[in-house]
C-alpha atoms as a PDB file:
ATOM      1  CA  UNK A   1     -85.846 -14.534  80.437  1.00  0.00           C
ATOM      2  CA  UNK A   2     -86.130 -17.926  78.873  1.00  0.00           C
ATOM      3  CA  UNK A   3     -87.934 -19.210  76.009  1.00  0.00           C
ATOM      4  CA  UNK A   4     -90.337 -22.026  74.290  1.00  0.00           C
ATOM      5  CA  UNK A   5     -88.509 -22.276  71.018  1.00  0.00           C
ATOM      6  CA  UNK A   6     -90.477 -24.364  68.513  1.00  0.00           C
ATOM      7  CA  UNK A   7     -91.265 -24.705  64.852  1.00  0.00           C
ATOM      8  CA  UNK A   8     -94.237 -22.088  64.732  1.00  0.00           C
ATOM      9  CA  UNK A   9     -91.675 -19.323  66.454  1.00  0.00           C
ATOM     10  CA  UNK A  10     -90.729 -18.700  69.982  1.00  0.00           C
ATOM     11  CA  UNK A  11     -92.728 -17.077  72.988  1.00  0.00           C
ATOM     12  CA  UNK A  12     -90.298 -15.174  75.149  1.00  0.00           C
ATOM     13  CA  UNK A  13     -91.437 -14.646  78.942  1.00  0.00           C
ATOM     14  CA  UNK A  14     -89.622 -12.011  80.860  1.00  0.00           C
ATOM     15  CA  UNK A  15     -88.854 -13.249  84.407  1.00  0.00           C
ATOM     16  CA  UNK A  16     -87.279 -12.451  87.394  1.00  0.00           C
ATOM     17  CA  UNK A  17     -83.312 -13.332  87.350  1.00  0.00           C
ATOM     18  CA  UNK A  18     -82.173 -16.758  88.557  1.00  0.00           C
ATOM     19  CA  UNK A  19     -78.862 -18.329  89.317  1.00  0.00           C
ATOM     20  CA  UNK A  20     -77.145 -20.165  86.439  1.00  0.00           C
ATOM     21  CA  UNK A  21     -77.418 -23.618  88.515  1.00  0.00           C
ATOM     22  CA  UNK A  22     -81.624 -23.097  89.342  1.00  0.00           C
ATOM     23  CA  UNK A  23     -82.026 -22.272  85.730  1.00  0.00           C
ATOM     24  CA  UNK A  24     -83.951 -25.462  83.321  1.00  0.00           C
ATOM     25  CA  UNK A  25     -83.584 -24.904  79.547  1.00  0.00           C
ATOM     26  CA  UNK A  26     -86.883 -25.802  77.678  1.00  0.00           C
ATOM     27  CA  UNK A  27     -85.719 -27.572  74.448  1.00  0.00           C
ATOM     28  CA  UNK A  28     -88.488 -28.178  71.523  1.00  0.00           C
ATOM     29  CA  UNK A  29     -86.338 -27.365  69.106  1.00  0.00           C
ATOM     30  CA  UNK A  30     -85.273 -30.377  69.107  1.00  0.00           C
ATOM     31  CA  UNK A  31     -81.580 -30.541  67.618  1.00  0.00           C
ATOM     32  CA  UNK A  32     -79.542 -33.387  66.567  1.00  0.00           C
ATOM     33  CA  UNK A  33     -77.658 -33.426  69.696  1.00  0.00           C
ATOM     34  CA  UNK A  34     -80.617 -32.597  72.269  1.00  0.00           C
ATOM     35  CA  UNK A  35     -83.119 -35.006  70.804  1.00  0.00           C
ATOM     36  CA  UNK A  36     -80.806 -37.696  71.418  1.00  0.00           C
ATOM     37  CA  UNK A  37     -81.220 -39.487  74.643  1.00  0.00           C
ATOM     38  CA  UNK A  38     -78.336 -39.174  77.023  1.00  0.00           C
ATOM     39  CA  UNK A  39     -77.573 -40.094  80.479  1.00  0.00           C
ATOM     40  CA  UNK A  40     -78.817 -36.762  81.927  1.00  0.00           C
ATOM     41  CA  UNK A  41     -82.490 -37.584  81.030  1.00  0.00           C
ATOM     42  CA  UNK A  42     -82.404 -41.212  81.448  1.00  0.00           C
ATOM     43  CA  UNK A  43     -83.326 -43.836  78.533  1.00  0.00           C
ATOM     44  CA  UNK A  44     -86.582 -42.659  78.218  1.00  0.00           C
ATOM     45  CA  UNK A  45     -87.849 -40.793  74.652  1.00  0.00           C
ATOM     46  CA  UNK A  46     -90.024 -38.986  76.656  1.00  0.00           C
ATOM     47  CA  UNK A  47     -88.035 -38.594  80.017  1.00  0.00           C
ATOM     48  CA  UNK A  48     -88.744 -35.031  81.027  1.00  0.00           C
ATOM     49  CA  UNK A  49     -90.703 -33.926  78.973  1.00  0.00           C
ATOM     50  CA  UNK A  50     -94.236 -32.088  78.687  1.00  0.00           C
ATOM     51  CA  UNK A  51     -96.645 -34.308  77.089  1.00  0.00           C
ATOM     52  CA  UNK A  52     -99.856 -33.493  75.383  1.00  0.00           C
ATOM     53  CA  UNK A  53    -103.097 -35.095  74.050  1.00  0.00           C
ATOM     54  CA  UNK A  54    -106.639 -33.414  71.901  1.00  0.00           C
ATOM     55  CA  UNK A  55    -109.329 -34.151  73.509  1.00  0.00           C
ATOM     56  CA  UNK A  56    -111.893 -35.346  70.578  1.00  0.00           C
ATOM     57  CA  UNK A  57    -114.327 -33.990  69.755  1.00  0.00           C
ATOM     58  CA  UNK A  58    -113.650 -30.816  71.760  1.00  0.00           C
ATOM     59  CA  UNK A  59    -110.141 -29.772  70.320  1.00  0.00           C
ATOM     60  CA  UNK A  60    -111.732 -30.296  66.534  1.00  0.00           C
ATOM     61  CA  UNK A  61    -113.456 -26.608  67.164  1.00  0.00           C
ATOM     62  CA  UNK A  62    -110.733 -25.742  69.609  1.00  0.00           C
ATOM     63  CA  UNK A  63    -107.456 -27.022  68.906  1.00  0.00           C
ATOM     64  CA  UNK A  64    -105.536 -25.489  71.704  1.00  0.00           C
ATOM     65  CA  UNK A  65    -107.607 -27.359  74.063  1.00  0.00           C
ATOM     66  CA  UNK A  66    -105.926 -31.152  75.280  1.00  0.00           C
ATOM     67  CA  UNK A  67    -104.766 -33.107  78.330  1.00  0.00           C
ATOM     68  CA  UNK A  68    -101.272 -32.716  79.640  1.00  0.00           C
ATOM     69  CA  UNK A  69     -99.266 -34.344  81.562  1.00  0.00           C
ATOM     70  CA  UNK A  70     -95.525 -34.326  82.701  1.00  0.00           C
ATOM     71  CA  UNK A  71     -92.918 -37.167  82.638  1.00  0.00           C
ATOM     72  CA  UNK A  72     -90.316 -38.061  85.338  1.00  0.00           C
ATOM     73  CA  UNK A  73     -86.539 -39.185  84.914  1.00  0.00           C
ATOM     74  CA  UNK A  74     -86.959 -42.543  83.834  1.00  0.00           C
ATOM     75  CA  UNK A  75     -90.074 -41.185  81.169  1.00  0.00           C
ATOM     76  CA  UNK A  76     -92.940 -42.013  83.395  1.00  0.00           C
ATOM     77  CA  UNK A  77     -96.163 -40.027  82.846  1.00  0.00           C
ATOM     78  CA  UNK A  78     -97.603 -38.487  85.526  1.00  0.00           C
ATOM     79  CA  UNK A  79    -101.063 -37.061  84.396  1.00  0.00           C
ATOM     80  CA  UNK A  80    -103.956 -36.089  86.739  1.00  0.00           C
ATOM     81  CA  UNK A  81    -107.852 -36.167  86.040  1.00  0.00           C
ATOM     82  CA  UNK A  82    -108.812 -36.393  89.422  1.00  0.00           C
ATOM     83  CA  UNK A  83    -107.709 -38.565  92.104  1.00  0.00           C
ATOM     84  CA  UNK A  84    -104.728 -40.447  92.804  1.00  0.00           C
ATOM     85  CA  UNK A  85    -101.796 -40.066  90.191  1.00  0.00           C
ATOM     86  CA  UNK A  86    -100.458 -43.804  89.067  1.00  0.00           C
ATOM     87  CA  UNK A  87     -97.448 -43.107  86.898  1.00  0.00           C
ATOM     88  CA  UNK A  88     -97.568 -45.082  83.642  1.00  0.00           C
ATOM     89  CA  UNK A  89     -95.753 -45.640  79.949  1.00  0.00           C
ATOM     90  CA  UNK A  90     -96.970 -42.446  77.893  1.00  0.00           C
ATOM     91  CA  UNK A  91     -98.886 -44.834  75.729  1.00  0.00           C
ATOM     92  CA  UNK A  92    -101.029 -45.284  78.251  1.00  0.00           C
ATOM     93  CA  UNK A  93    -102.115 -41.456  78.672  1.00  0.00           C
ATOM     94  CA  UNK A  94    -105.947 -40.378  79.828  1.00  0.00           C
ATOM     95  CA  UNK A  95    -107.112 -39.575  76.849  1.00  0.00           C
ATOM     96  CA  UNK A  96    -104.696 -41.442  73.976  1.00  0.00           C
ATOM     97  CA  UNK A  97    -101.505 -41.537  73.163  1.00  0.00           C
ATOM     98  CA  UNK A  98     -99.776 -38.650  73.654  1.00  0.00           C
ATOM     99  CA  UNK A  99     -99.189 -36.128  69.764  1.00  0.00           C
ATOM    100  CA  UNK A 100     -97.201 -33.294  70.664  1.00  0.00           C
ATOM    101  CA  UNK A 101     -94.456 -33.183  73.504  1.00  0.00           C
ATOM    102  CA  UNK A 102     -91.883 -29.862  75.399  1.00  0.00           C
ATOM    103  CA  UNK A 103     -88.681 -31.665  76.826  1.00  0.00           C
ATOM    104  CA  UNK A 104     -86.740 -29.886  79.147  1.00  0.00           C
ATOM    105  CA  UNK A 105     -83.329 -30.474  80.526  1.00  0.00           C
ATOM    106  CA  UNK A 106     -83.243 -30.155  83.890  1.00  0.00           C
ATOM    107  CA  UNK A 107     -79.923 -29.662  85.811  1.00  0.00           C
ATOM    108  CA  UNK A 108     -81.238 -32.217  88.419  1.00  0.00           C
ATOM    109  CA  UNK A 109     -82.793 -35.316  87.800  1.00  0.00           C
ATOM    110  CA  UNK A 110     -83.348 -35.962  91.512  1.00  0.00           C
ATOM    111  CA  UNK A 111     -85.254 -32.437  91.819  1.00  0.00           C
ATOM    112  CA  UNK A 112     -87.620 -33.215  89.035  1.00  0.00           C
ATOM    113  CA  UNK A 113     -88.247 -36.115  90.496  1.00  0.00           C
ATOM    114  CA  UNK A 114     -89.072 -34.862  93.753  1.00  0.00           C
ATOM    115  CA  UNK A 115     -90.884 -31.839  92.529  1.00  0.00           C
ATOM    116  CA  UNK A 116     -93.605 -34.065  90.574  1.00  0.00           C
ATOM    117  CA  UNK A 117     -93.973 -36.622  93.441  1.00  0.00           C
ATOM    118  CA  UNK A 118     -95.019 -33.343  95.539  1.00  0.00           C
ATOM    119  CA  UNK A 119     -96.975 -31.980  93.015  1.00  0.00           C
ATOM    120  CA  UNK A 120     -98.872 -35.741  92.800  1.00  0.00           C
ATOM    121  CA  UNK A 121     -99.072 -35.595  96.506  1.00  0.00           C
ATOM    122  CA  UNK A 122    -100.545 -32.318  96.448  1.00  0.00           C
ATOM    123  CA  UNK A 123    -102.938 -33.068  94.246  1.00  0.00           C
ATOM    124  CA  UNK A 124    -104.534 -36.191  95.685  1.00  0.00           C
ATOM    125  CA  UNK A 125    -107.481 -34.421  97.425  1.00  0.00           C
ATOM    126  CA  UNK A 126    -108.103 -31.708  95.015  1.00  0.00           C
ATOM    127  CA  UNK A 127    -111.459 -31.626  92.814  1.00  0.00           C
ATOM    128  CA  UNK A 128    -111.298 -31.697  88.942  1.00  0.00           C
ATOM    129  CA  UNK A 129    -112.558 -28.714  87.192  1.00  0.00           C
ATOM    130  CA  UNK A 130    -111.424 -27.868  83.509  1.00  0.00           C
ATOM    131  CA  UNK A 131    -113.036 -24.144  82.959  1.00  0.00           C
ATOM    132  CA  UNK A 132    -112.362 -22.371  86.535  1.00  0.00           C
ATOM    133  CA  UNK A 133    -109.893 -24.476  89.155  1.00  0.00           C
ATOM    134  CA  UNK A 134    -107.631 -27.784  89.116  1.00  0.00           C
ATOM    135  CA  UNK A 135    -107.071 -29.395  85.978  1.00  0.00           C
ATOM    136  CA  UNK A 136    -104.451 -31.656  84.034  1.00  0.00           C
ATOM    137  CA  UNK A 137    -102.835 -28.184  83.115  1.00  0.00           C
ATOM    138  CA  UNK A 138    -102.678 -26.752  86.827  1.00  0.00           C
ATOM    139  CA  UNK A 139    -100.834 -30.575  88.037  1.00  0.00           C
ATOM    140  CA  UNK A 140     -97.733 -29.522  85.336  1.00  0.00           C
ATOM    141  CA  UNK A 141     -98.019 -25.884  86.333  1.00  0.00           C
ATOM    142  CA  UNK A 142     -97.356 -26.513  89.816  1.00  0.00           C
ATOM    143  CA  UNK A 143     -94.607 -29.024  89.619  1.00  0.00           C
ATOM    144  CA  UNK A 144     -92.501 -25.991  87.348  1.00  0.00           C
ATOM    145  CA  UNK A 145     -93.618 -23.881  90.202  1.00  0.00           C
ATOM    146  CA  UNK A 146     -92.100 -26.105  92.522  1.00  0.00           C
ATOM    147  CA  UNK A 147     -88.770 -25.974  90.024  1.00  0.00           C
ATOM    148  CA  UNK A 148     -89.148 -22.356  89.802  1.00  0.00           C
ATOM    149  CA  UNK A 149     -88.592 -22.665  86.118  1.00  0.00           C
ATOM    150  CA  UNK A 150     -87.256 -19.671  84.416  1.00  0.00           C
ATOM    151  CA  UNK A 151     -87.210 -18.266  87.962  1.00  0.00           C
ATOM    152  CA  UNK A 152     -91.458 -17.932  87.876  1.00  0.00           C
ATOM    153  CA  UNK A 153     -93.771 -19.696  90.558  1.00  0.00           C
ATOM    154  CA  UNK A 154     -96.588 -18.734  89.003  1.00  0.00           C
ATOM    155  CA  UNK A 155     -96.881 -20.865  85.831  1.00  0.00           C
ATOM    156  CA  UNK A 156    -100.325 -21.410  84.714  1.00  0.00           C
ATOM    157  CA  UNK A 157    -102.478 -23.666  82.412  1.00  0.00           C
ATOM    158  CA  UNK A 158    -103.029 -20.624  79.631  1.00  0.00           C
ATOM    159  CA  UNK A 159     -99.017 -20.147  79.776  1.00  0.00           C
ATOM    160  CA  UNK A 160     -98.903 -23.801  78.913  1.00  0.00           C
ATOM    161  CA  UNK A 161    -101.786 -24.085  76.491  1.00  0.00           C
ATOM    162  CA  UNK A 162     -99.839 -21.287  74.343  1.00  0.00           C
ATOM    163  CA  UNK A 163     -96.716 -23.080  74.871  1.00  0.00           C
ATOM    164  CA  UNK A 164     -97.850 -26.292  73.600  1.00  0.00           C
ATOM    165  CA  UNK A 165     -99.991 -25.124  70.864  1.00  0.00           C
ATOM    166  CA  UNK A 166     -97.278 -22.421  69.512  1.00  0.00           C
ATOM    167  CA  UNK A 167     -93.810 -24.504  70.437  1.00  0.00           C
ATOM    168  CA  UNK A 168     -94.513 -28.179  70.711  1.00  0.00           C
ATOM    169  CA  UNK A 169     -93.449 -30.614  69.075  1.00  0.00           C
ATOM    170  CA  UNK A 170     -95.314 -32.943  67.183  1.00  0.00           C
ATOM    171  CA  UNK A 171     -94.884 -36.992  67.712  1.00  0.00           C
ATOM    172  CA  UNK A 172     -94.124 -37.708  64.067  1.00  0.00           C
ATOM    173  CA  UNK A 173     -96.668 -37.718  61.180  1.00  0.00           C
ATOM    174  CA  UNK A 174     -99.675 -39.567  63.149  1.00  0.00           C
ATOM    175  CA  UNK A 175     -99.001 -37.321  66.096  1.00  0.00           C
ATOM    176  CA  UNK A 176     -99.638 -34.259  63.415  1.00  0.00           C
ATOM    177  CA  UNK A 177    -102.682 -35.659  61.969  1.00  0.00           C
ATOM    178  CA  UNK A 178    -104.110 -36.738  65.364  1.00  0.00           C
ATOM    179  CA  UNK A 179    -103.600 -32.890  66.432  1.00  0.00           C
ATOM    180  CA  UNK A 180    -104.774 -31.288  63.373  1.00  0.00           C
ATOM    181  CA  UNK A 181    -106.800 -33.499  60.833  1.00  0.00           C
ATOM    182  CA  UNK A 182    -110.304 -32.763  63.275  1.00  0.00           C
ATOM    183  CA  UNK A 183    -109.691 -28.957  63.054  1.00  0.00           C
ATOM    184  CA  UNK A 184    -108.985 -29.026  59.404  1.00  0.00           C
ATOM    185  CA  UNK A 185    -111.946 -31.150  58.479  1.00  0.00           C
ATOM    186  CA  UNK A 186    -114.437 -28.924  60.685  1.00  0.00           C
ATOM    187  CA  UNK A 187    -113.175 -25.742  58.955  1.00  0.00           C
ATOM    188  CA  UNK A 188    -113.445 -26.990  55.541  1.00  0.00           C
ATOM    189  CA  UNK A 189    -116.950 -28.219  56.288  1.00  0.00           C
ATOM    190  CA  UNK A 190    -117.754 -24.330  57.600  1.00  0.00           C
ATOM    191  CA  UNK A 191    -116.271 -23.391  54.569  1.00  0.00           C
ATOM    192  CA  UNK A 192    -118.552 -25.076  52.706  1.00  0.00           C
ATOM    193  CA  UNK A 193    -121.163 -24.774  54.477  1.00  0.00           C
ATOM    194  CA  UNK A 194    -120.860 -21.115  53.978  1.00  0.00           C
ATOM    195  CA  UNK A 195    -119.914 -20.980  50.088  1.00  0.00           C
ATOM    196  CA  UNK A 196    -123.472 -22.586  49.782  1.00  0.00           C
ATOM    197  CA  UNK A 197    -125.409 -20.310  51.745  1.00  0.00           C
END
């Protein structure tokens, strides 16, 4: 079992048992004492950690909808659209900067590491396709496949989706407004829209 604690709740997944040293705890919770860079995950504010952008206009009418990515060690991003993977500042992500992040603590830096760097590999020849194969989503899935986080190897870009949009964190106030202030304007317009009619 592990969890995606955040501030709207946690999502528990049942999976199969895994050995205390294999196991990666997903922190969004974001405590005092995890929040706090440390030695383990680098200098990095983002080192290890699940990061996610909206795509505008798309997640104003959808809001679970964005671009992920994953950072290494030292809080490189590693996010694919297609192509060749060239690690980068989160700043500097495909579609913006980065509003809402996961971090995880991984047991081994070096394994994380290695485990995106196959994952990039892997997906150098593959073919972009958002609705029905290889996307931004399916590059993070497979490198916690290749962890075997939570003891699954099956992750998967809705699994991620919920966990982002249910547990993740936002990147201060202009992360929240960049997330949400689309989606609230198009539903107050509908509302409108539909008191008139």
């Amino acid at each position: 079992m592990y969890k995606y604690a955040g501030t709207h709740g946690t999502i528990a997944v049942a999976r199969a048992a895994v050995t205390d040293d294999a196991r990666i705890e997903i922190d969004s919770e974001g405590s005092s004492e995890q929040s706090q860079p440390s030695s383990r995950v680098g200098n990095s504010e983002f080192a290890c950690c699940l990061m996610w952008t909206p795509i505008h206009p798309i997640t104003w009418v959808a809001p679970f909808v964005g671009h992920m990515g994953i950072c290494d060690s030292s809080g490189r991003l590693h996010d694919w659209g297609g192509g060749p993977i060239d690690p980068c500042p989160p700043r500097f992500m495909m579609f913006g900067q980065p509003t809402r992040y996961i971090r995880f603590q991984p047991p081994d830096l070096a394994a994380w590491d290695a485990a995106i760097e196959k994952a990039d590999r892997e997906y150098l020849d593959k073919i972009h396709c958002m609705a029905c194969g290889s996307d931004c989503h399916s590059h993070t899935a497979r490198v916690l496949d290749i962890l075997g986080v939570g003891g699954c190897r099956f992750h998967n870009k809705v699994e991620l989706a919920a966990a982002v949009f249910f547990c993740g964190r936002h990147i201060g106030l202009q992360g929240w407004l960049a997330t949400w202030l689309g989606t609230a304007v198009v539903l107050i317009v509908v509302l409108v829209v539909r008191a008139l009619t």
